[in-house]
N, C-alpha and C. Protein backbone atom coordinates (compact mmCIF):
# COMPACT_ATOMS: atom_id res chain seq x y z
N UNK A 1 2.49 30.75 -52.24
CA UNK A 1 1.55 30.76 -53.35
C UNK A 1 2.21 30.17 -54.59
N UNK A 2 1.87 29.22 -55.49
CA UNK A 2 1.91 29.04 -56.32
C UNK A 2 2.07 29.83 -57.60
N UNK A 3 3.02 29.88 -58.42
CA UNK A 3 3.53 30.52 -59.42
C UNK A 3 3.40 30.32 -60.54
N UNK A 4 2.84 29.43 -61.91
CA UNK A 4 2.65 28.86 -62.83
C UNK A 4 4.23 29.39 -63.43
N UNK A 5 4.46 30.67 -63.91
CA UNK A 5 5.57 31.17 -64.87
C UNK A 5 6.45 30.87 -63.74
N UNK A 6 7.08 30.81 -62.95
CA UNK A 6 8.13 30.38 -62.14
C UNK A 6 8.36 29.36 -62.41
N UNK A 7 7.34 28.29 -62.46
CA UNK A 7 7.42 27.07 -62.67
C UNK A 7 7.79 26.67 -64.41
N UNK A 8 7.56 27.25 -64.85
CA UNK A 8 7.80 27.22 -66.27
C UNK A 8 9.51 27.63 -66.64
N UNK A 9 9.72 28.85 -66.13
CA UNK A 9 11.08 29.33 -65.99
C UNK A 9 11.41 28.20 -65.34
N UNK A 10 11.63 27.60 -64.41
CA UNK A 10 12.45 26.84 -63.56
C UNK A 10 12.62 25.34 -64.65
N UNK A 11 11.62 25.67 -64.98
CA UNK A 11 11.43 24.07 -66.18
C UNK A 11 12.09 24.24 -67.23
N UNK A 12 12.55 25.37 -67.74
CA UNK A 12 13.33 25.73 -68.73
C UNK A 12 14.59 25.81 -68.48
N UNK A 13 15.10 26.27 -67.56
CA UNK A 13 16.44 26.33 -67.00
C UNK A 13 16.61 25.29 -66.62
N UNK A 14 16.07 24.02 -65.91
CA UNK A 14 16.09 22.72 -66.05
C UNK A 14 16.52 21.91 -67.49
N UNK A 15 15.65 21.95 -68.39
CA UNK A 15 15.71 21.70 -69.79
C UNK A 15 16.92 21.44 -70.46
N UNK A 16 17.56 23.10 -70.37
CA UNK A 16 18.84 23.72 -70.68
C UNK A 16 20.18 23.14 -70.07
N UNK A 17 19.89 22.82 -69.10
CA UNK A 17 20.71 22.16 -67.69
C UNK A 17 21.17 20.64 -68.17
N UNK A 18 19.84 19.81 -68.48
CA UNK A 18 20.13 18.82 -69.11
C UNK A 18 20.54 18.72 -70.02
N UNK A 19 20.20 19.73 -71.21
CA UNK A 19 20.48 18.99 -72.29
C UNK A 19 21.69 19.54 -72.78
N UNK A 20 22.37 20.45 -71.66
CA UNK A 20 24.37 20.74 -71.59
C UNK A 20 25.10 19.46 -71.18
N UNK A 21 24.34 18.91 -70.10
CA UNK A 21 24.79 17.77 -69.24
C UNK A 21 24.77 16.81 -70.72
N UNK A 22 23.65 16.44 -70.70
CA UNK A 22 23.48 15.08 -71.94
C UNK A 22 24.51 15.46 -73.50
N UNK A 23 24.34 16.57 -73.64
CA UNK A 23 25.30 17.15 -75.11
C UNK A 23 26.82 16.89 -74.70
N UNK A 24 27.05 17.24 -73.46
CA UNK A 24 28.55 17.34 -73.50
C UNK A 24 29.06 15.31 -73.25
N UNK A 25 27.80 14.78 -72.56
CA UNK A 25 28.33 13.68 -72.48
C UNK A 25 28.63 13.14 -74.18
N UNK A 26 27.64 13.43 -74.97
CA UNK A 26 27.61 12.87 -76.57
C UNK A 26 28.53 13.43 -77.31
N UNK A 27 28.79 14.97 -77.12
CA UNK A 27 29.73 15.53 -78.17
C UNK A 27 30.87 15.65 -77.81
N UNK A 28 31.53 13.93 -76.90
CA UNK A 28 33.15 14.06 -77.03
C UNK A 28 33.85 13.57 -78.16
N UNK A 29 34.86 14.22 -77.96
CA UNK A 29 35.48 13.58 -79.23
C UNK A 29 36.82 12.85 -78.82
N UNK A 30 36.98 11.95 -78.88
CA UNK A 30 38.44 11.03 -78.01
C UNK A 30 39.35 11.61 -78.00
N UNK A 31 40.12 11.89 -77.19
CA UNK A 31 41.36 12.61 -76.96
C UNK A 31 41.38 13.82 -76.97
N UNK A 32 40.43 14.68 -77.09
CA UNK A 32 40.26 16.12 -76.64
C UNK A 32 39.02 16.33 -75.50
N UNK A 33 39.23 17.84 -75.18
CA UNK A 33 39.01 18.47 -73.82
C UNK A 33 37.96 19.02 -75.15
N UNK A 34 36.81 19.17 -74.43
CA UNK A 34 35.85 20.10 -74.84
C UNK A 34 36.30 21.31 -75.36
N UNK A 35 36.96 21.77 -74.42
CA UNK A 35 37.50 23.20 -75.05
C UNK A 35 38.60 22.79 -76.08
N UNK A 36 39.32 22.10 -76.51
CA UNK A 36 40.10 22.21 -77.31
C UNK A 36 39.43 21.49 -78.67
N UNK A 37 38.38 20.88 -78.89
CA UNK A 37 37.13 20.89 -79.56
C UNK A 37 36.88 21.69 -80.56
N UNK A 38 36.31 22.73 -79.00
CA UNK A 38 36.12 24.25 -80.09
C UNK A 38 36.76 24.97 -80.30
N UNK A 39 37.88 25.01 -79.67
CA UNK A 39 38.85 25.86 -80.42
C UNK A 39 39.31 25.67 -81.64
N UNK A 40 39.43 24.14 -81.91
CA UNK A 40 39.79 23.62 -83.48
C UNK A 40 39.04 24.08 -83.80
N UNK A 41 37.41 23.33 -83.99
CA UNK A 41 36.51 23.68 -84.72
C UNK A 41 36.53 25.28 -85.11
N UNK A 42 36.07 26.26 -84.38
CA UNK A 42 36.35 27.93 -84.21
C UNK A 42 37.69 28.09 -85.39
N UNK A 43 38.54 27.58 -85.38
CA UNK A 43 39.76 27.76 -85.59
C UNK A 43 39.68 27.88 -87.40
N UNK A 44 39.15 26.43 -87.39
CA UNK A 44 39.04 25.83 -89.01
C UNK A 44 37.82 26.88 -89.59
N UNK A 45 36.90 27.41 -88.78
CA UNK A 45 35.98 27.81 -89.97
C UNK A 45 36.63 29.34 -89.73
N UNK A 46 37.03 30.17 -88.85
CA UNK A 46 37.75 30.96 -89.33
C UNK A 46 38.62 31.23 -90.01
N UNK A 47 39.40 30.54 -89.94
CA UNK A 47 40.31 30.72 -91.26
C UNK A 47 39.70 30.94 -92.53
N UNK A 48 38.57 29.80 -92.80
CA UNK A 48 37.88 29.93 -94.54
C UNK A 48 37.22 31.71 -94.33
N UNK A 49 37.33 32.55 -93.23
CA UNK A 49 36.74 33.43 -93.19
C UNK A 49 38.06 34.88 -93.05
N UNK A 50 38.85 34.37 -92.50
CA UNK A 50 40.13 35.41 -92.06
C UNK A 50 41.66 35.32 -93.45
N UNK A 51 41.60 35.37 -94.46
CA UNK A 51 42.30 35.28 -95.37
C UNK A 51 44.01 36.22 -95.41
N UNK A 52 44.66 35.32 -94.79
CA UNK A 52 45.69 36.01 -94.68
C UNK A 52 46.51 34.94 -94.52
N UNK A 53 47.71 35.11 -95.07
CA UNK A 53 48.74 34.13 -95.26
C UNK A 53 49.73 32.87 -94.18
N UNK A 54 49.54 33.98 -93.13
CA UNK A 54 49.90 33.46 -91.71
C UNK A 54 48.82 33.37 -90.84
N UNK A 55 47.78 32.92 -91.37
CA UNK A 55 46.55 32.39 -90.71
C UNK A 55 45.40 32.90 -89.38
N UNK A 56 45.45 33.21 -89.06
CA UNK A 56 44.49 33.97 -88.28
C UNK A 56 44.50 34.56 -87.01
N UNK A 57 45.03 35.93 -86.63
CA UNK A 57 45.10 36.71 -85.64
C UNK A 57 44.49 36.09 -84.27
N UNK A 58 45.68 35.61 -83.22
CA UNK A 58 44.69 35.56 -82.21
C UNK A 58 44.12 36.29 -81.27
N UNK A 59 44.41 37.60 -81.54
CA UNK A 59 43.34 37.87 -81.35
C UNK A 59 41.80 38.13 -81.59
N UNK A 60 41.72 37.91 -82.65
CA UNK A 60 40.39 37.34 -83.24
C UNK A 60 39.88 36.18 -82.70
N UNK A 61 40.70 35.11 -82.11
CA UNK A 61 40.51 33.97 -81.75
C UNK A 61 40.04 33.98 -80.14
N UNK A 62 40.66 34.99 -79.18
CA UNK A 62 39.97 35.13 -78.54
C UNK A 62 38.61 36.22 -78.51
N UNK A 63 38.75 36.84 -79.26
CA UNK A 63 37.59 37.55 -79.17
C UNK A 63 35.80 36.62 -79.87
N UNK A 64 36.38 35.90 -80.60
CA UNK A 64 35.13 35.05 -81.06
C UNK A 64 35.19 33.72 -79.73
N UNK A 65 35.77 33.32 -79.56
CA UNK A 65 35.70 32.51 -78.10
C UNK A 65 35.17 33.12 -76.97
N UNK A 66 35.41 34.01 -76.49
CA UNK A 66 34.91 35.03 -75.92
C UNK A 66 35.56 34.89 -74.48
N UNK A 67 37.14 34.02 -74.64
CA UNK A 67 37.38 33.83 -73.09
C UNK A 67 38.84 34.74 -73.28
N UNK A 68 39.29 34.51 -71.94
CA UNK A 68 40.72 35.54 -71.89
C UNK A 68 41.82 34.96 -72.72
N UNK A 69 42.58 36.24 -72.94
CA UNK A 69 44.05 36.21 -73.62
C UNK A 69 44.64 35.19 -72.70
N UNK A 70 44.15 34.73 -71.48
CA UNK A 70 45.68 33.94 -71.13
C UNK A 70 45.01 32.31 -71.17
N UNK A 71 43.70 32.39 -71.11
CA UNK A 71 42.97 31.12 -71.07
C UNK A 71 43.09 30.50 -72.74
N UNK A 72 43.08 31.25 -73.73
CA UNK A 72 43.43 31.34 -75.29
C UNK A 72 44.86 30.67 -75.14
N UNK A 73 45.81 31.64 -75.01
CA UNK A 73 47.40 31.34 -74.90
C UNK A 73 47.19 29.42 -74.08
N UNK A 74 46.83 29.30 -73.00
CA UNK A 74 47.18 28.06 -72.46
C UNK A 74 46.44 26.81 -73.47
N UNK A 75 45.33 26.86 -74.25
CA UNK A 75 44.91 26.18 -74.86
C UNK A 75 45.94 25.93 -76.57
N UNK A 76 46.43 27.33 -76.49
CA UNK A 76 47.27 27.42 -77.68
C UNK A 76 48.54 26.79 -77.77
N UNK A 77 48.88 26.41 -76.58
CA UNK A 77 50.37 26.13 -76.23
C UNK A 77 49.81 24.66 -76.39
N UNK A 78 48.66 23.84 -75.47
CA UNK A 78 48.58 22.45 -75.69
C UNK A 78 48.37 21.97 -76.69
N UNK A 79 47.72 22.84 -77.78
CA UNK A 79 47.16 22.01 -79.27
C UNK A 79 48.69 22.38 -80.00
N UNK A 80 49.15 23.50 -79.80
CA UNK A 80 50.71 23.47 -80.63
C UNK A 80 51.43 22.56 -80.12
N UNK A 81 51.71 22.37 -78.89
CA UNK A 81 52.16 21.06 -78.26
C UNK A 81 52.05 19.52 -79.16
N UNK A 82 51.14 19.71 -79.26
CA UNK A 82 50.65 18.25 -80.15
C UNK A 82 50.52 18.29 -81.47
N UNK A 83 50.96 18.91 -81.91
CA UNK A 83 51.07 19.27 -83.51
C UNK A 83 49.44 19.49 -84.13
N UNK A 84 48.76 20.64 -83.51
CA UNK A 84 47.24 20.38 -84.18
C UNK A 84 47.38 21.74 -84.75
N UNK A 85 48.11 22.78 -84.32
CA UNK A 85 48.40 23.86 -84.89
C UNK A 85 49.88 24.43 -84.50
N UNK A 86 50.07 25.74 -85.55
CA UNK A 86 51.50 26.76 -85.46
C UNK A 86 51.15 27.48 -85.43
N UNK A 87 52.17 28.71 -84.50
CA UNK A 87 51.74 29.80 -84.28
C UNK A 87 52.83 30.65 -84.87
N UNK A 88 52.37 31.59 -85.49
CA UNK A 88 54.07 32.47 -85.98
C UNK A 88 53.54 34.49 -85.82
N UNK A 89 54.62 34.76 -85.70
CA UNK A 89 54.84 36.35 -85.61
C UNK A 89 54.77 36.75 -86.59
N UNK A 90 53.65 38.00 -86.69
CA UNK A 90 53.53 38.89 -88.00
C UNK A 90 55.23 39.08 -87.51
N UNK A 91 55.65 39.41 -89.12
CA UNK A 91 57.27 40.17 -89.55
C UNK A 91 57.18 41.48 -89.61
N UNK A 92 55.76 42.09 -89.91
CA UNK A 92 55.53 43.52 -90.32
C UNK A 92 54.99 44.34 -89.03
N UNK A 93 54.54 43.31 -87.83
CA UNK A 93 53.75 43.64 -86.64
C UNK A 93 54.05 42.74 -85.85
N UNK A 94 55.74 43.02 -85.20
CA UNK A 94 55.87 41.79 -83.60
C UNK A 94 54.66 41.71 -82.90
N UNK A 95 53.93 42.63 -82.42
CA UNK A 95 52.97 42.27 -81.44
C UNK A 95 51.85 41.38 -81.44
N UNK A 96 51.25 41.17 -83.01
CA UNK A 96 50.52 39.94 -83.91
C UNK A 96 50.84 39.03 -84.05
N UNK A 97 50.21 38.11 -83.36
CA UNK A 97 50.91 36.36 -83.72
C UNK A 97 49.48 36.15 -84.31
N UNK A 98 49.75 35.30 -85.33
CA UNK A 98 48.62 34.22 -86.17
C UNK A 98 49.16 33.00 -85.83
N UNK A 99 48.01 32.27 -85.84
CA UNK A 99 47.68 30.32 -85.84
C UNK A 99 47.01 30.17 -86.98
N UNK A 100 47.65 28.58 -87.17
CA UNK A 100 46.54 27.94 -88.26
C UNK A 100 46.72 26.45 -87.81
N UNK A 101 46.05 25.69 -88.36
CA UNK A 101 45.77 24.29 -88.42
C UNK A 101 47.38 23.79 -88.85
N UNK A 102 47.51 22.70 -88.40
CA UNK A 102 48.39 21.88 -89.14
C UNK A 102 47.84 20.63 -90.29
N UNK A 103 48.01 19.84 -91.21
CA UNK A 103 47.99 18.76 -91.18
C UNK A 103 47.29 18.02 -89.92
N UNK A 104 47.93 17.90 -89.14
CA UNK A 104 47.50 16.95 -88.32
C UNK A 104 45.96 17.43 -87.50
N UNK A 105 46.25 18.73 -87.20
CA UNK A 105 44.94 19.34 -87.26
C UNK A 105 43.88 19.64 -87.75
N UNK A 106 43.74 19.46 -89.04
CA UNK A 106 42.82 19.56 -90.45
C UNK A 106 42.56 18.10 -90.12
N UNK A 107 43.20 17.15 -89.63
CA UNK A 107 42.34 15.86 -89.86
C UNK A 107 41.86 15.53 -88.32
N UNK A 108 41.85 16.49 -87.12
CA UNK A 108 41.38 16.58 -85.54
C UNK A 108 39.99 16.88 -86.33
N UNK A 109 40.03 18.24 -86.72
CA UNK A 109 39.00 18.84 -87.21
C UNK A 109 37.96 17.89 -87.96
N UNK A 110 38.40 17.09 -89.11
CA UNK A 110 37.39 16.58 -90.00
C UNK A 110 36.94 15.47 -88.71
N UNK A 111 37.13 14.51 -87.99
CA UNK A 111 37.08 14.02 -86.99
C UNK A 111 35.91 14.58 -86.22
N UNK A 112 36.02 15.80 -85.59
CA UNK A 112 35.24 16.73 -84.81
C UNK A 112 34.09 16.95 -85.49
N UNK A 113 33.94 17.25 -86.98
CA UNK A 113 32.88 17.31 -87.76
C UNK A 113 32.28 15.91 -88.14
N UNK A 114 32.93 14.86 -88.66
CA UNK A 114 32.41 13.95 -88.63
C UNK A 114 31.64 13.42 -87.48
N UNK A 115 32.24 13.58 -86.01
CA UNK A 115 31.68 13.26 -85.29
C UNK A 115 30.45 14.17 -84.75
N UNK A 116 30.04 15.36 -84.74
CA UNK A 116 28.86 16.24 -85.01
C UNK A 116 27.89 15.39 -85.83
N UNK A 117 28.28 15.49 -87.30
CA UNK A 117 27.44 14.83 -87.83
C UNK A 117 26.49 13.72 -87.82
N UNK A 118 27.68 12.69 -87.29
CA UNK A 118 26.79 11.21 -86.53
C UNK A 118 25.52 12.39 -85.62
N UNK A 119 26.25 12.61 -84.88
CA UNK A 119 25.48 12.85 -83.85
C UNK A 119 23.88 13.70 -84.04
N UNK A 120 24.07 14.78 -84.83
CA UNK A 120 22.67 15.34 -85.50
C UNK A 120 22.12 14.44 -86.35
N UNK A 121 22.67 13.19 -87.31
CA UNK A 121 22.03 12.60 -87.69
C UNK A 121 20.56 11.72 -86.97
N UNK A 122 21.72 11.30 -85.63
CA UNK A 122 20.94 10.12 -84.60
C UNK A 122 19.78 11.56 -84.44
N UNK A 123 20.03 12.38 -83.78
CA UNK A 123 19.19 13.32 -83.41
C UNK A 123 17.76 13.83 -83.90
N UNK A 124 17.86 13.46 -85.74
CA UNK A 124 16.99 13.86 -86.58
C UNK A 124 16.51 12.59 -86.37
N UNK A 125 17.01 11.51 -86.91
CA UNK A 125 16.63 10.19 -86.84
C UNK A 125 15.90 10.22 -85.29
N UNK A 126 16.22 10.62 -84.15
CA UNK A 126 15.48 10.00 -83.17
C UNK A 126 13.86 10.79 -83.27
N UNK A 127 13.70 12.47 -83.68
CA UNK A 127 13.23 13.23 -83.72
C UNK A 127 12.35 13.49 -84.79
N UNK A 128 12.67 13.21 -85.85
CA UNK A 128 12.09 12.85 -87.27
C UNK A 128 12.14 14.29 -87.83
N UNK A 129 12.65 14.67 -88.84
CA UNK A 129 12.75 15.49 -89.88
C UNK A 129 11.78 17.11 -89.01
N UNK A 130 10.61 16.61 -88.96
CA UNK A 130 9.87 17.84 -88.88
C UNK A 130 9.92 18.27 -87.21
N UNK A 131 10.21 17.39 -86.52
CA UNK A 131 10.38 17.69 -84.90
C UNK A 131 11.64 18.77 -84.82
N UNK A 132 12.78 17.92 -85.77
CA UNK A 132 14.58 18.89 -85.73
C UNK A 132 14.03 20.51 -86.14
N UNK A 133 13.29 20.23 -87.41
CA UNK A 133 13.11 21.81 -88.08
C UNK A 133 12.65 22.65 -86.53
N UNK A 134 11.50 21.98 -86.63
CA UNK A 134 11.00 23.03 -85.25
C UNK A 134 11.52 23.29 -84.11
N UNK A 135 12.35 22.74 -83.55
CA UNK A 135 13.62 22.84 -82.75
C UNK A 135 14.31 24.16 -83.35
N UNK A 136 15.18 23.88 -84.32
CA UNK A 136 15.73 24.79 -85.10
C UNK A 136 14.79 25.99 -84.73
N UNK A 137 14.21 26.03 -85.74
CA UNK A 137 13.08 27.15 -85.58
C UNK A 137 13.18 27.63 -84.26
N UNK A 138 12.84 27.34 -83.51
CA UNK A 138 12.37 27.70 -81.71
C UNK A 138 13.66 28.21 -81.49
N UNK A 139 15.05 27.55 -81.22
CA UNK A 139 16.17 27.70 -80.89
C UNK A 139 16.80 29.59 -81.59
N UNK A 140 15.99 29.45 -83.00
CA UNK A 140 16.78 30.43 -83.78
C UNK A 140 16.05 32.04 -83.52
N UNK A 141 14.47 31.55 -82.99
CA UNK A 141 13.60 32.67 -82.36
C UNK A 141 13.89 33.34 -80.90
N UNK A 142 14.21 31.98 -80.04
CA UNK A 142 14.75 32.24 -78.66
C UNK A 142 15.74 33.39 -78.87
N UNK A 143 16.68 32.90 -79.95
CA UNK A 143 18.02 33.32 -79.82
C UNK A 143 18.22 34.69 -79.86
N UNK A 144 17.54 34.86 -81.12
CA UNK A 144 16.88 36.23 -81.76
C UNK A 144 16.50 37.15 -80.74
N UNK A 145 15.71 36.52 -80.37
CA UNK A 145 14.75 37.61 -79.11
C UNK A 145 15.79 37.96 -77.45
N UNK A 146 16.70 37.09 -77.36
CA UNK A 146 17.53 37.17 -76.66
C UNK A 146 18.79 37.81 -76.96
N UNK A 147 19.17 37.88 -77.58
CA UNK A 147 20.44 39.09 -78.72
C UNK A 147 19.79 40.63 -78.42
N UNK A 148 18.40 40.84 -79.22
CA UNK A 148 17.98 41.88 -78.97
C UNK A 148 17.89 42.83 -77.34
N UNK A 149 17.32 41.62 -76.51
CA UNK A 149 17.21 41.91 -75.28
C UNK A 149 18.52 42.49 -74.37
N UNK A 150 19.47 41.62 -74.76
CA UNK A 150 20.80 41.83 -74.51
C UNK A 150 21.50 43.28 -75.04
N UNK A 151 20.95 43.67 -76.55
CA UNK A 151 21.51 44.68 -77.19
C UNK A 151 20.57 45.77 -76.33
N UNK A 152 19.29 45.71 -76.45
CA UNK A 152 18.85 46.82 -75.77
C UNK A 152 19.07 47.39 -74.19
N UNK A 153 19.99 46.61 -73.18
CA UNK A 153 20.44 46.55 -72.24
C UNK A 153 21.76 47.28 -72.28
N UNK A 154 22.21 47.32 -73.28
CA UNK A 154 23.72 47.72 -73.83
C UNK A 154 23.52 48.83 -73.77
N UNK A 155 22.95 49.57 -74.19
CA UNK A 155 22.61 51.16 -74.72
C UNK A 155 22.18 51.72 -73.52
């Protein structure tokens, strides 16, 4: 028998499917791994948010990433590797290491944003001003209603 909402679900999870596939093909950025992407990115706007001298607890870093302490650590070792960040030991708390950006990392980052930007530009431009809003919109209601759903599952 025929399902209409199955078919709709299936069309949505389709949707979603693509437009991970099509996003990840657009939002590379040369010489980085997706994940090391967002970890900069993640990285840079935490800091303007985590104010502390030796730069930002990673564990905060994995907990807003939301992947493991050792999957964190291996990404941490390749971008320190390459000078995109340092990592140093609280003095007051061995067990606390903080990261921050380097130089050379602050300009991965502006890179990563610049290149976002093109990219939502083309996006609005392909979409026109009032198509993006409502996107937005839709995206920020989905989201909403899905947080909740999730929270009320919690309890």
């Amino acid at each position: 028998m025929h399902n209409p909402e199955e078919d709709l679900g299936q069309s949505v999870v389709r949707a979603f499917a693509n437009f991970k596939r099509a996003e990840m093909q657009n939002f590379k950025v040369p010489g980085l791994k997706r994940s090391e992407t967002r970890f900069l990115f993640m990285l840079h706007h935490g800091l303007r948010h985590h104010k502390h001298d030796l730069g930002m607890k990673v564990a905060d870093v994995t907990a807003i990433l939301r992947v493991s302490k050792p999957s964190v650590t291996q990404q941490m070792n390749a971008l320190e590797e390459r000078g995109f960040i340092i990592r140093t030991q609280d003095p007051e708390d061995k067990r606390a290491a903080y990261i921050q950006l380097t130089a050379r990392g602050e300009e991965e980052v502006a890179k990563i944003i610049e290149t976002f930007h093109k990219n939502f530009e083309d996006m609005t431009s392909f979409l026109g001003k009032e198509e993006m809003e409502r996107l937005i919109a839709l995206l920020d209601k989905l989201t909403e209603y899905l947080n909740k759903k999730a929270e009320s599952k919690e309890v």
